[in-house]
N, C-alpha and C. Protein backbone atom coordinates (compact mmCIF):
# COMPACT_ATOMS: atom_id res chain seq x y z
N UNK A 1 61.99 -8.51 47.87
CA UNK A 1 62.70 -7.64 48.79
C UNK A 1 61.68 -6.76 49.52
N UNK A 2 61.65 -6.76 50.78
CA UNK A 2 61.00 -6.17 51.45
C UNK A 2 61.66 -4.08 51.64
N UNK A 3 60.89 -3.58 51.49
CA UNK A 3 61.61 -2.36 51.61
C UNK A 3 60.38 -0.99 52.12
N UNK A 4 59.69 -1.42 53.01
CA UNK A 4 59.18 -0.62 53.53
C UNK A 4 57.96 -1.86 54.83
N UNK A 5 57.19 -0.32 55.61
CA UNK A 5 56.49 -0.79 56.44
C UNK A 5 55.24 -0.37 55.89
N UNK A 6 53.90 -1.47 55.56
CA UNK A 6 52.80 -1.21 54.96
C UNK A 6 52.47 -0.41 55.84
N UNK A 7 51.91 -1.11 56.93
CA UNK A 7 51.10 -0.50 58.51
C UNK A 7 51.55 -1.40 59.25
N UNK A 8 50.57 -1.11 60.79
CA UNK A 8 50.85 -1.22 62.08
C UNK A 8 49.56 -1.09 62.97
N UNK A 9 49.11 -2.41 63.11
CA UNK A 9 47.82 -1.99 63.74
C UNK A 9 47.90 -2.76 65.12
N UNK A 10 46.96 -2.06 65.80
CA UNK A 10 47.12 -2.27 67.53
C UNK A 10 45.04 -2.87 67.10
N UNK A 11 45.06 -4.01 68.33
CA UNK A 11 43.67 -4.34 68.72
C UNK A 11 43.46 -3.78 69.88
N UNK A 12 42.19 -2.90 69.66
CA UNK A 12 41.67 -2.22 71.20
C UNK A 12 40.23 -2.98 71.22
N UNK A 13 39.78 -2.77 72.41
CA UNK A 13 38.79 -2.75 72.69
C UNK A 13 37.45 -2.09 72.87
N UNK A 14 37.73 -0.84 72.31
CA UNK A 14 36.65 0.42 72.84
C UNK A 14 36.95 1.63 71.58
N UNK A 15 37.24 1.91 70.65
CA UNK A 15 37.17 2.36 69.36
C UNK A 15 37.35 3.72 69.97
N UNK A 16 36.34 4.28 70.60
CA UNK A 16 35.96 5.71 70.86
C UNK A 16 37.26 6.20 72.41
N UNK A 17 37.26 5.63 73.24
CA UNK A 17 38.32 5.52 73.92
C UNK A 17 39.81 5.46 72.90
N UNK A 18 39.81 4.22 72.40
CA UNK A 18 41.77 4.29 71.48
C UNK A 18 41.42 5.99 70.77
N UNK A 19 40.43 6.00 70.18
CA UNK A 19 40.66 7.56 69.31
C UNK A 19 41.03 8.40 70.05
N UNK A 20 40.29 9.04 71.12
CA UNK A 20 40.57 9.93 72.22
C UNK A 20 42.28 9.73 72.87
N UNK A 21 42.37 8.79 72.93
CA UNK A 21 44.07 8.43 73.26
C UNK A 21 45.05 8.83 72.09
N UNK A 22 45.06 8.53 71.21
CA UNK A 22 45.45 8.53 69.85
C UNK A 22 45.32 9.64 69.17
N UNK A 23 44.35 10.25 69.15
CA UNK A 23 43.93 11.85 68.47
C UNK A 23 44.43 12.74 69.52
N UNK A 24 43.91 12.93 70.79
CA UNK A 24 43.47 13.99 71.82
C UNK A 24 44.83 13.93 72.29
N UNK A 25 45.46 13.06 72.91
CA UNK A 25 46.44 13.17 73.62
C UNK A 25 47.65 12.58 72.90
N UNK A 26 47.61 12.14 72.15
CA UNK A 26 48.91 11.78 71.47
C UNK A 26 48.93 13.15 70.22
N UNK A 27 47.91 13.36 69.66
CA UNK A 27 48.20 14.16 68.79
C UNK A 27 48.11 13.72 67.05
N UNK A 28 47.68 12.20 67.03
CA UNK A 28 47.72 11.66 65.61
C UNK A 28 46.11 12.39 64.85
N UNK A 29 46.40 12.56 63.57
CA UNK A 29 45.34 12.95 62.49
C UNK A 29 44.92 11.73 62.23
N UNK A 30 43.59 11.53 61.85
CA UNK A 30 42.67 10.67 61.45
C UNK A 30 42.88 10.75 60.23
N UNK A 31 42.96 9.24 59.12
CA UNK A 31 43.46 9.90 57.98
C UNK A 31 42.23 8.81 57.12
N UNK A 32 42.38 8.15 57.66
CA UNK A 32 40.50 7.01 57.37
C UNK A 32 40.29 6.49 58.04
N UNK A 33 38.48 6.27 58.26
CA UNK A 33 37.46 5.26 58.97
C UNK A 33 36.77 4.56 58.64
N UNK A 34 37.01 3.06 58.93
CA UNK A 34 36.09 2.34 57.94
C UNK A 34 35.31 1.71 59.11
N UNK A 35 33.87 2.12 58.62
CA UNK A 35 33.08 1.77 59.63
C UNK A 35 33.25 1.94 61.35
N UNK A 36 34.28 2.70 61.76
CA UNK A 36 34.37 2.52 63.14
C UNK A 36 34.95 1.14 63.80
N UNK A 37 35.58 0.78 62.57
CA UNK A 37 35.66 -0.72 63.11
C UNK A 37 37.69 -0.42 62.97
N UNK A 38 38.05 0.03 61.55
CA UNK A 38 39.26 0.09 61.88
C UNK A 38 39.79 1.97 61.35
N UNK A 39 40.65 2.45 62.06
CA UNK A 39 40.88 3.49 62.00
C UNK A 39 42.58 3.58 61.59
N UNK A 40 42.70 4.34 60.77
CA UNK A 40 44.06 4.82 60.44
C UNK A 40 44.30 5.95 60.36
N UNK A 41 45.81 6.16 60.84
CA UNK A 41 46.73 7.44 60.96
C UNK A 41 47.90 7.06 60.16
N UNK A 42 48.33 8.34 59.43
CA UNK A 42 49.18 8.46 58.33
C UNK A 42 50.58 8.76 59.13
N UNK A 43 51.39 8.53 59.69
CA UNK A 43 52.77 9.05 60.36
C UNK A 43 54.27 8.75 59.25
N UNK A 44 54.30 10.07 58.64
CA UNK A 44 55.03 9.51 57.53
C UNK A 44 54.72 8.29 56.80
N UNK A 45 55.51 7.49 56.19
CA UNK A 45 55.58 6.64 55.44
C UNK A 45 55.11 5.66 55.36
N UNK A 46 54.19 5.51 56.65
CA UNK A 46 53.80 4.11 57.28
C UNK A 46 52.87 4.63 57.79
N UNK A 47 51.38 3.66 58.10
CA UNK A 47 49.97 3.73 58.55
C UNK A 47 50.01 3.28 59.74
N UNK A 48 49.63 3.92 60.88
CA UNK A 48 49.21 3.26 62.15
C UNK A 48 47.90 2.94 61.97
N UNK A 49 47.51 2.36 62.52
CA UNK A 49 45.53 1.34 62.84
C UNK A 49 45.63 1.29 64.28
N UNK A 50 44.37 1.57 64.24
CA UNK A 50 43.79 0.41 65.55
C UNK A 50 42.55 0.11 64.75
N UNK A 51 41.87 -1.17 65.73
CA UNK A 51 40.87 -2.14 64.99
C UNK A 51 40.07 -2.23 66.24
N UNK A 52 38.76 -2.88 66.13
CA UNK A 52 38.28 -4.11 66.82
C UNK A 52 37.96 -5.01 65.62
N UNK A 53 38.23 -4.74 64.74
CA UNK A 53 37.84 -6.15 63.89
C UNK A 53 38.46 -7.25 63.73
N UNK A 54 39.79 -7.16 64.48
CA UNK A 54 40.87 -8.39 64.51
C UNK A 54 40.44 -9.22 65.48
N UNK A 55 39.44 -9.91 65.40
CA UNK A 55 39.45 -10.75 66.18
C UNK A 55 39.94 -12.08 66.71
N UNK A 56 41.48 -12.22 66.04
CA UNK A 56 42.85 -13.17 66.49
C UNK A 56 43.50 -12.70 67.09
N UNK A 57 43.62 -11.27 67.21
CA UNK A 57 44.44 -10.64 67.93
C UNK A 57 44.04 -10.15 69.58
N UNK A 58 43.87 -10.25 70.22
CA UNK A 58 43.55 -8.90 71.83
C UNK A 58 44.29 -7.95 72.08
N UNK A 59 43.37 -7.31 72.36
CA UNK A 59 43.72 -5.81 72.79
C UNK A 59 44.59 -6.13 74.15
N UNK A 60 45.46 -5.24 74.08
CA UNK A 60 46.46 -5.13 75.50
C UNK A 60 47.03 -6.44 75.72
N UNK A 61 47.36 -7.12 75.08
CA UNK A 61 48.19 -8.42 75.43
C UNK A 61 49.38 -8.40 75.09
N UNK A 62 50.49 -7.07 74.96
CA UNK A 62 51.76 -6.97 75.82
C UNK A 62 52.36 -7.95 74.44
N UNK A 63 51.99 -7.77 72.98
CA UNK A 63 52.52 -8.40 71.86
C UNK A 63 53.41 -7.40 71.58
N UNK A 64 53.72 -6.59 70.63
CA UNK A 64 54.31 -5.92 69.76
C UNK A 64 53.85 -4.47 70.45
N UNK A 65 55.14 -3.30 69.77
CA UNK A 65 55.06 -2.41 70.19
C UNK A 65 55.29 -0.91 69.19
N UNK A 66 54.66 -0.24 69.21
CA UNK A 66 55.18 0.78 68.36
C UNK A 66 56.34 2.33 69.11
N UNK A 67 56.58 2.54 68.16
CA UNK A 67 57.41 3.97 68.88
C UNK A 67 58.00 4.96 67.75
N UNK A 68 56.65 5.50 68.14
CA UNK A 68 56.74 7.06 67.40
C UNK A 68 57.72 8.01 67.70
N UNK A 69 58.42 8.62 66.49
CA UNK A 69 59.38 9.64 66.62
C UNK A 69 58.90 11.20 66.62
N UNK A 70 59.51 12.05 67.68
CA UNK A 70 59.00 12.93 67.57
C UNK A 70 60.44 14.19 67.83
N UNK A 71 59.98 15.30 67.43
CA UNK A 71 61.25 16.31 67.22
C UNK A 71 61.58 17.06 68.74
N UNK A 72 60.47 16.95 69.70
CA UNK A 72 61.18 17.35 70.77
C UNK A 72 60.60 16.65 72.04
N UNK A 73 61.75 15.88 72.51
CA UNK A 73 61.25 14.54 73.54
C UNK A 73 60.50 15.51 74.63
N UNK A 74 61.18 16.10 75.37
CA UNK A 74 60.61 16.94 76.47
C UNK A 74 60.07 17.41 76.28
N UNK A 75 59.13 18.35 75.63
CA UNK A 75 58.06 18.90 75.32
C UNK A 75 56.70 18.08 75.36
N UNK A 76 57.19 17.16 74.53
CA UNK A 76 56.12 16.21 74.14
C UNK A 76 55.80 14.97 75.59
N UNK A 77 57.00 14.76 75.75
CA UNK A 77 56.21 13.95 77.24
C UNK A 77 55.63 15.01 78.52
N UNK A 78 56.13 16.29 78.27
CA UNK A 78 55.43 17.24 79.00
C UNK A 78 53.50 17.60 78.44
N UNK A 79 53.62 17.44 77.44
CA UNK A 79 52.06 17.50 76.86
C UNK A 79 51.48 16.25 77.37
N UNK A 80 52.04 15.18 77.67
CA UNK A 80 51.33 13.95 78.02
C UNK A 80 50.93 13.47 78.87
N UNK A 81 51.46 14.71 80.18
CA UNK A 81 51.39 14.65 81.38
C UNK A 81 50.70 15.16 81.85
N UNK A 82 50.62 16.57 80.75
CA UNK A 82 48.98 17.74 80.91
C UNK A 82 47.80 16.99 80.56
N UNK A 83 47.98 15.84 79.77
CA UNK A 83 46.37 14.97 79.13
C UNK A 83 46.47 13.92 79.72
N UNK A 84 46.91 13.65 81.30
CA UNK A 84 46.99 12.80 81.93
C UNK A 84 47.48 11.05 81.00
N UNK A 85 48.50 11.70 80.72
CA UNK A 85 48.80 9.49 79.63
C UNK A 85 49.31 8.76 80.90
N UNK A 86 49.04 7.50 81.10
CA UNK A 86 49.75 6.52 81.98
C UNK A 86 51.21 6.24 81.47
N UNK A 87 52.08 6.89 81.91
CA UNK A 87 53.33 6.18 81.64
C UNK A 87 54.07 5.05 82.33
N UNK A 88 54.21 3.97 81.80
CA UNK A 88 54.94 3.05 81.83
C UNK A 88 56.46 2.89 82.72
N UNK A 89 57.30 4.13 81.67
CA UNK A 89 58.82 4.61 81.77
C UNK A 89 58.66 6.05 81.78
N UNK A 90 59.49 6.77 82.24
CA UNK A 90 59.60 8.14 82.54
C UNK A 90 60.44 8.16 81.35
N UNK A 91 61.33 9.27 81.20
CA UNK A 91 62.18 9.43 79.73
C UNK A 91 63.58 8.84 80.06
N UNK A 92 64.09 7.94 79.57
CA UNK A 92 65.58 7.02 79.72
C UNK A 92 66.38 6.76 78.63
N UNK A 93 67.21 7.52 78.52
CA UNK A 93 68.29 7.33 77.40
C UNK A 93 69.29 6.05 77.28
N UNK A 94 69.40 5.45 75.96
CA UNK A 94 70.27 5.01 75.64
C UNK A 94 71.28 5.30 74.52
N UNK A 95 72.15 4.80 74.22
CA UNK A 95 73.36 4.78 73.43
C UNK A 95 73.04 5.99 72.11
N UNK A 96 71.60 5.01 71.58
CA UNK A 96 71.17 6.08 69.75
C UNK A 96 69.82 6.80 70.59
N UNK A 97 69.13 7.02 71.43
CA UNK A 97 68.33 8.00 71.56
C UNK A 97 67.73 8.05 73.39
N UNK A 98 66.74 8.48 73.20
CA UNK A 98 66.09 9.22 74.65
C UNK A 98 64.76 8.61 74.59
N UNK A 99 63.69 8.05 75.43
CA UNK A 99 62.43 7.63 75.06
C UNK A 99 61.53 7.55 76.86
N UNK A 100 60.49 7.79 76.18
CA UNK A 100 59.49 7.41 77.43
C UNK A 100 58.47 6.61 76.46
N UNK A 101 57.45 5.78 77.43
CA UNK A 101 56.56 4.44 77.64
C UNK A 101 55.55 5.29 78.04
N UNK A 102 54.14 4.97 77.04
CA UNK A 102 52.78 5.36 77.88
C UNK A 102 51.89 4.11 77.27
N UNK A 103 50.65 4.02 78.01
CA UNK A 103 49.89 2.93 77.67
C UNK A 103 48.33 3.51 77.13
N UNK A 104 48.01 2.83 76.08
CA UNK A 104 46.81 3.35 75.77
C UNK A 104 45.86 2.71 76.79
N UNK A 105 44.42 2.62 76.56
CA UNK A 105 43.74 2.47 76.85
C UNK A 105 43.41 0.99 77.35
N UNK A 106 43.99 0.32 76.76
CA UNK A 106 43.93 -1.07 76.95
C UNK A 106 45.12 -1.62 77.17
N UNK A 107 46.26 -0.99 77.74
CA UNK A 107 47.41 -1.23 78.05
C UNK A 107 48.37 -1.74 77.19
N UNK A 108 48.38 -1.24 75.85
CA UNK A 108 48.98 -1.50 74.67
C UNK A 108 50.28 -0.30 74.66
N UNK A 109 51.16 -0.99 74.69
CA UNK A 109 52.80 -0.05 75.04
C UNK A 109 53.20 0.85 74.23
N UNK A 110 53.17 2.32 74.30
CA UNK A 110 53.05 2.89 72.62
C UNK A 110 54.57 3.87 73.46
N UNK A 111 55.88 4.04 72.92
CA UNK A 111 57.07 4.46 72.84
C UNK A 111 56.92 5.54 72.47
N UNK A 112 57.53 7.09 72.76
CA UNK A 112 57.83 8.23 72.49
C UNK A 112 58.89 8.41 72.48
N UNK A 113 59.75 8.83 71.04
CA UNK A 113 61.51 8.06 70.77
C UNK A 113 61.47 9.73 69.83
N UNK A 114 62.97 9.38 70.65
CA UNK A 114 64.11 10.59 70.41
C UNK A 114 65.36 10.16 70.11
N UNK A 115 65.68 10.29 68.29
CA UNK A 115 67.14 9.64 68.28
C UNK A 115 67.72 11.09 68.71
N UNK A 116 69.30 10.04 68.65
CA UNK A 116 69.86 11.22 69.22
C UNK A 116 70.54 11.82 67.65
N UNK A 117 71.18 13.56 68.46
CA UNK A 117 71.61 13.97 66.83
C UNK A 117 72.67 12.96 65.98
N UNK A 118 73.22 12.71 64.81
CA UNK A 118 73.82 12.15 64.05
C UNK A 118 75.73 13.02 64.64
């Protein structure tokens, strides 16, 4: 039985660039570095990565997507706009929540999600 998410890793291309995206303007803590090669962030319960060591995978090839939850949508896509992020989608609600689209560095689709209240 599957009952959780180990991790979640994105392939970039430029290590020092994804961090700066990822730390600086998104706001994630560095939580280990192994070698500079793959990096993890702790977001609750589950590990985000980025790598260059996957080398089956490419960076920015529009595979899989993540989407981080955060406690106040507007605020936070307002901070993203002060650290210049490329957005994708502006903020667009549906049915269970509210979300905007920004792209890292290598054009890897990273979601800013707002359920809605219960």
């Amino acid at each position: 039985m599957i009952h959780s998410i180990a991790f979640i890793a994105y392939p970039v291309s430029d290590i020092p660039g994804a961090r700066h995206f990822y730390e600086d303007v998104l706001g994630l803590k560095m939580a280990r570095n192994f070698q500079d090669e793959w990096i993890e962030y702790d977001v609750g319960d589950t590990t985000f990565a980025i790598t260059t060591a996957d080398t089956k995978h490419v960076a920015g090839a529009k595979g899989g997507t993540i989407a981080f939850e955060v406690d106040d949508l507007d605020a936070f896509v307002e901070r993203l706009k002060d650290r210049k992020a490329r957005f994708v989608t502006e903020i667009a609600a549906s049915p269970v929540c509210r979300s905007a689209i920004v792209e890292d560095p290598d054009a890897n689709e990273v979601i800013i999600h707002k359920r809605h209240s219960a």
